[in-house]
Protein backbone atom coordinates (compact mmCIF):
# COMPACT_ATOMS: atom_id res chain seq x y z
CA UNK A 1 25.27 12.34 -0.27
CA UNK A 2 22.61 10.75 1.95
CA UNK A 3 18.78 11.35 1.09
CA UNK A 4 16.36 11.79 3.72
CA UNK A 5 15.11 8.43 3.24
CA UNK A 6 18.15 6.82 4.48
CA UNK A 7 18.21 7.51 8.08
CA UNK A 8 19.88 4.62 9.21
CA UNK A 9 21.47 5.01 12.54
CA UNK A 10 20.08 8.15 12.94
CA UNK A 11 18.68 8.92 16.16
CA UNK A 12 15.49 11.39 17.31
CA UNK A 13 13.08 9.14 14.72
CA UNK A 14 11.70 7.23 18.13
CA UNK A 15 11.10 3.84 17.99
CA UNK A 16 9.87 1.65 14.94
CA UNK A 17 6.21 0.46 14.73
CA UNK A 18 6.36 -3.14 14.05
CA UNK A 19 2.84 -4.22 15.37
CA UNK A 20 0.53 -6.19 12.90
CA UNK A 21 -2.26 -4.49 10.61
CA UNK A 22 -4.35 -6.67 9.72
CA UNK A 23 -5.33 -4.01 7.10
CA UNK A 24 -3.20 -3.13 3.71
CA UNK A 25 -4.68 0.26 3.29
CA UNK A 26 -6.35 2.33 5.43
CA UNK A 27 -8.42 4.46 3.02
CA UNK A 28 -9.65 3.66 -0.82
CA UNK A 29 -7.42 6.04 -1.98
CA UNK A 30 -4.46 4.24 -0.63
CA UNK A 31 -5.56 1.22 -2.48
CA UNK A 32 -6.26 3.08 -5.77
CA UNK A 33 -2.54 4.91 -5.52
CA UNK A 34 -1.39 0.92 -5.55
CA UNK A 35 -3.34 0.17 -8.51
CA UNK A 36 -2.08 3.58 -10.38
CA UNK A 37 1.79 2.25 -9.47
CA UNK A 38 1.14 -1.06 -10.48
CA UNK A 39 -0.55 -0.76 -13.99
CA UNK A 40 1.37 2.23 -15.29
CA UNK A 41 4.31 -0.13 -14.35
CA UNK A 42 3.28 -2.81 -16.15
CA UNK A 43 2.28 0.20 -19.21
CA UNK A 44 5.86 0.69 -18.92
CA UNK A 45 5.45 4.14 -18.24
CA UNK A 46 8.18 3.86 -15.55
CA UNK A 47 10.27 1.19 -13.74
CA UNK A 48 11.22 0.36 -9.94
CA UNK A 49 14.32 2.32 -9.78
CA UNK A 50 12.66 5.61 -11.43
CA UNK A 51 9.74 4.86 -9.17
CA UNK A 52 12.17 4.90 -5.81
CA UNK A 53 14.39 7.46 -7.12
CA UNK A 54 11.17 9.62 -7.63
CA UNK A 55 10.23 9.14 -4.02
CA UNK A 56 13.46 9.53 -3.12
CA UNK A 57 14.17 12.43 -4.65
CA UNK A 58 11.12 14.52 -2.23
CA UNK A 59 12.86 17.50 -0.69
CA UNK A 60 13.21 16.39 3.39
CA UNK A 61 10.73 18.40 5.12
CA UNK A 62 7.76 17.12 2.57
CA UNK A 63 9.06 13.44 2.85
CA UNK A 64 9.17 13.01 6.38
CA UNK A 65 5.53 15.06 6.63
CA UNK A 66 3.60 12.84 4.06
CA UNK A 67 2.29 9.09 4.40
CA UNK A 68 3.81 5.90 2.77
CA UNK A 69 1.02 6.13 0.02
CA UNK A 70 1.43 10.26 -0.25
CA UNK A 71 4.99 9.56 -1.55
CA UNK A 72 3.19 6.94 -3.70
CA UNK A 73 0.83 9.43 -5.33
CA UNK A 74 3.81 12.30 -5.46
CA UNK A 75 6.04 10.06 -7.14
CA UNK A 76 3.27 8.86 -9.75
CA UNK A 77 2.32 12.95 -10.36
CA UNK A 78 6.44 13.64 -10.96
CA UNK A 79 6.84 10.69 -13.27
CA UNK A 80 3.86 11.27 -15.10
CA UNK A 81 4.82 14.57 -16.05
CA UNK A 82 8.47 13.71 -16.47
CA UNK A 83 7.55 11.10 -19.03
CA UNK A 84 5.03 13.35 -20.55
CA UNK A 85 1.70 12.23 -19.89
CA UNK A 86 0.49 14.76 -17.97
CA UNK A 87 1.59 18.69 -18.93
CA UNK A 88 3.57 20.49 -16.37
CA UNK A 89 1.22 21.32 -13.16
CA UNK A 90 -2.25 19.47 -15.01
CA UNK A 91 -3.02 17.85 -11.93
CA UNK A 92 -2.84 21.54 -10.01
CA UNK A 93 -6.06 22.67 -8.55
């Protein structure tokens, strides 16, 4: 079964933005997010695939209503708690 991510051939997504951005990141946060993925990869804490399946894995309507980096941060919150760092629902406010 297809996840929402794969939505290849599918039409009603308009037209793909390819213009340049000069910039990476368009707030801090976005940058920090990066960081987060980066060094708790490199911790070991979680791999690529877990990391993609994680984002993957976003139920359809919250995917396709959250930024590149929001899916970032989600999938960092899931596999911090699924690997036990964080206790269920810590980061809740």
């Amino acid at each position: 079964m297809a996840r929402i991510n794969d939505v290849g051939g599918t039409e009603g997504f308009g037209t793909v933005d390819i213009t340049e951005d000069a910039e990476p990141f368009h707030a801090d946060w976005e940058a920090r997010v990066m960081g987060l993925v980066n060094a708790l990869g490199a911790k070991g804490i979680f791999n690529t695939n877990e990391f993609r399946d994680a984002i993957e894995s976003m139920p359809p309507r919250e995917y396709l209503s959250t930024s590149y980096y929001e899916r970032w941060f989600h999938a960092v919150c899931v596999l911090l708690e699924r690997k036990g760092v964080l206790e269920p629902g810590e980061l809740d406010g």
